[in-house]
C-alpha atoms as a PDB file:
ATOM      1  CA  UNK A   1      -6.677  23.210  -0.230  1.00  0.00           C
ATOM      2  CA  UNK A   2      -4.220  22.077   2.008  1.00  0.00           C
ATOM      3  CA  UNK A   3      -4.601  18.088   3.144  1.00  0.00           C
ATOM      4  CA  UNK A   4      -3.883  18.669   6.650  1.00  0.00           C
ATOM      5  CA  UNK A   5      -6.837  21.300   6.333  1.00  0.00           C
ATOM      6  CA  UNK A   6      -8.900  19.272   4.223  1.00  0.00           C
ATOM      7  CA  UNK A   7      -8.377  16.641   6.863  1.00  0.00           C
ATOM      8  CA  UNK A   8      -9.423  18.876   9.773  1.00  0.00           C
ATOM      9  CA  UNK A   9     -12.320  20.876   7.931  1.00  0.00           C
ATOM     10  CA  UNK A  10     -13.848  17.600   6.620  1.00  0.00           C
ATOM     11  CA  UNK A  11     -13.439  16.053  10.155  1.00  0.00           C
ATOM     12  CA  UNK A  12     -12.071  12.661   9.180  1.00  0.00           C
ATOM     13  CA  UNK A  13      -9.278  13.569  11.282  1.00  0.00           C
ATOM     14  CA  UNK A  14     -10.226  15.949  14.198  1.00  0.00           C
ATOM     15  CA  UNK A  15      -7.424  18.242  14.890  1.00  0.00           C
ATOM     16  CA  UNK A  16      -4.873  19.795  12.275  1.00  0.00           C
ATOM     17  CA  UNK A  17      -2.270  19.196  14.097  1.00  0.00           C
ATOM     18  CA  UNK A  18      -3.038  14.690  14.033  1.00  0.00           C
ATOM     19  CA  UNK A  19      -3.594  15.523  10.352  1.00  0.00           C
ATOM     20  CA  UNK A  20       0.029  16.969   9.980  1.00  0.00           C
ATOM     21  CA  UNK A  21       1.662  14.646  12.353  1.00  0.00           C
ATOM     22  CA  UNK A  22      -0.053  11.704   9.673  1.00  0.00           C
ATOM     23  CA  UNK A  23       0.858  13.159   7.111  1.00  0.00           C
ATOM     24  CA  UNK A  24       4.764  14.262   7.589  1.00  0.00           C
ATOM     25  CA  UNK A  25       4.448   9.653   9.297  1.00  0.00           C
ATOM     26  CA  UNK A  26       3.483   9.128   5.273  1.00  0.00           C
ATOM     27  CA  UNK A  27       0.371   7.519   6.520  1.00  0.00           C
ATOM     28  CA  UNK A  28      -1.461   9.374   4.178  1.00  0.00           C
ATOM     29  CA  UNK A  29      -1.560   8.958   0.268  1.00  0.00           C
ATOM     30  CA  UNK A  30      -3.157  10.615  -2.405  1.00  0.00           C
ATOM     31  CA  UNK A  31      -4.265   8.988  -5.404  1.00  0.00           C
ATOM     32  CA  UNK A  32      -1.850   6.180  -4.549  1.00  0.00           C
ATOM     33  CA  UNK A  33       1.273   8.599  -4.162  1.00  0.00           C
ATOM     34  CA  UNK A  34       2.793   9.247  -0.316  1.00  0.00           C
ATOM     35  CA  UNK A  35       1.506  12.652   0.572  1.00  0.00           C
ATOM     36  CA  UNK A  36       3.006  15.801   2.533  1.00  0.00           C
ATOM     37  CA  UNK A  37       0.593  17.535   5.040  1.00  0.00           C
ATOM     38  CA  UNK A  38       0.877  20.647   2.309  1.00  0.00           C
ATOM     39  CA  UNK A  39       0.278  18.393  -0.884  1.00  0.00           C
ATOM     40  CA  UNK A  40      -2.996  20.234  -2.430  1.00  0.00           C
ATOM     41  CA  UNK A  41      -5.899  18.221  -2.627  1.00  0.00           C
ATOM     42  CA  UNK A  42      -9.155  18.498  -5.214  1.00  0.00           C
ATOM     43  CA  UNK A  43     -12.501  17.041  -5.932  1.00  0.00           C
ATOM     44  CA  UNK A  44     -12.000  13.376  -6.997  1.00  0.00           C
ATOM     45  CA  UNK A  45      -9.172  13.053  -5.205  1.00  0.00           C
ATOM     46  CA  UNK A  46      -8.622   9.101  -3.294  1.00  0.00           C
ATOM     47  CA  UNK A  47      -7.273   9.518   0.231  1.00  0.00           C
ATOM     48  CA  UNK A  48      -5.985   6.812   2.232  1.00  0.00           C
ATOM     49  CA  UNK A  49      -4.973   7.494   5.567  1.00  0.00           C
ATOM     50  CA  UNK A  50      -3.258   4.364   8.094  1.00  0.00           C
ATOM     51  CA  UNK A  51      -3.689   4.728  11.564  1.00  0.00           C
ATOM     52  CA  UNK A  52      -2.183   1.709  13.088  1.00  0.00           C
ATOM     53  CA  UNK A  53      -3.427  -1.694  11.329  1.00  0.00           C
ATOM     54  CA  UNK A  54      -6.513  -0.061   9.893  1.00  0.00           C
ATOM     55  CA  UNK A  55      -6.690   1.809   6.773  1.00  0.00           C
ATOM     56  CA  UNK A  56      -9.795   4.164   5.578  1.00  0.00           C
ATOM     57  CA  UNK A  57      -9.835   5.135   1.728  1.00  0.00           C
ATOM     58  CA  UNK A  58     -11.796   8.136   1.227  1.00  0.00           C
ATOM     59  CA  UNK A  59     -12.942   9.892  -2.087  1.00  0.00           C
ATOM     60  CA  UNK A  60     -13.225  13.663  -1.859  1.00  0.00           C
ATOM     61  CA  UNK A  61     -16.789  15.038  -3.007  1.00  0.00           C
ATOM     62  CA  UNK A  62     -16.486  18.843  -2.244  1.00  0.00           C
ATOM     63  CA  UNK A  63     -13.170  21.192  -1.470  1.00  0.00           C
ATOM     64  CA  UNK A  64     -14.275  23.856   0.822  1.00  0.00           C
ATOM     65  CA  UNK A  65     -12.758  26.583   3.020  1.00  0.00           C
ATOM     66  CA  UNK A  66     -15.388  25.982   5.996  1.00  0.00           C
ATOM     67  CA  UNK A  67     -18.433  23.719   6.376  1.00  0.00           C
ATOM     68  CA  UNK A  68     -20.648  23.491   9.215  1.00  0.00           C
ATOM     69  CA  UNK A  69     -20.433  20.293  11.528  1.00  0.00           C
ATOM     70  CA  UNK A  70     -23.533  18.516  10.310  1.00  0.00           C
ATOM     71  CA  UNK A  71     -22.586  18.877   6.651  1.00  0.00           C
ATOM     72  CA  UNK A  72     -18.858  17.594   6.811  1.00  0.00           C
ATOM     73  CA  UNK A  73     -19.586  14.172   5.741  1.00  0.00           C
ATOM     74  CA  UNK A  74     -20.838  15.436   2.419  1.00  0.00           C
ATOM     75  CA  UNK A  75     -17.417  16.277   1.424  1.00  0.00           C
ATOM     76  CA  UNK A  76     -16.269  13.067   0.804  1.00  0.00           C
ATOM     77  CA  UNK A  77     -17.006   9.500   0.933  1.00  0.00           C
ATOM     78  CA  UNK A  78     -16.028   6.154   2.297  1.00  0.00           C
ATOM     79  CA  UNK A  79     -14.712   4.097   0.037  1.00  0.00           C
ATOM     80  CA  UNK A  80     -13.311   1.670   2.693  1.00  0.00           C
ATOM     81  CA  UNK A  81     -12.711   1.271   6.025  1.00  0.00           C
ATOM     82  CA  UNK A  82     -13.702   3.389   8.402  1.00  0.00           C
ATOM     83  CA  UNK A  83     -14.159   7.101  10.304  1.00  0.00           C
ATOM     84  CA  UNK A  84     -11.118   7.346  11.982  1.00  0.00           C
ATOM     85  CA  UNK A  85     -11.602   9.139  15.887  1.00  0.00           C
END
């Protein structure tokens, strides 16, 4: 899956379109590498995203196409940091 959808679908960022515009910034890395808003993202994946001067590190859990809102948060976890609105 795409990260800017991953982003979106997961809700740790709320729109697609902030998830693309943080991505193409290079706020967001994958596994420690700078990462494009198409870079493909999988299960055990670590995802840091910078918004400013705080930083959230997030481990993916679960890759899925759609999720209902109340089961988002199971598709990852906070490593550090925190949700970022």
């Amino acid at each position: 899956m795409r990260l800017d959808k991953y982003l979106k679908v997961s809700r740790i960022i709320k729109r697609r379109t902030v998830a693309k515009e943080a991505g193409e910034g290079g706020r967001v890395t994958i596994n420690g590498k700078v990462a494009k808003p198409s870079s493909e993202v999988k299960e055990g994946d670590i995802i840091e995203i910078r918004f400013g001067d705080k930083l959230a590190r997030y481990k993916i859990l679960n890759v899925a196409e759609t999720v209902r809102k109340n089961e988002a948060s199971l598709m990852y976890e906070v490593l550090d940091g925190e949700i970022i609105e």
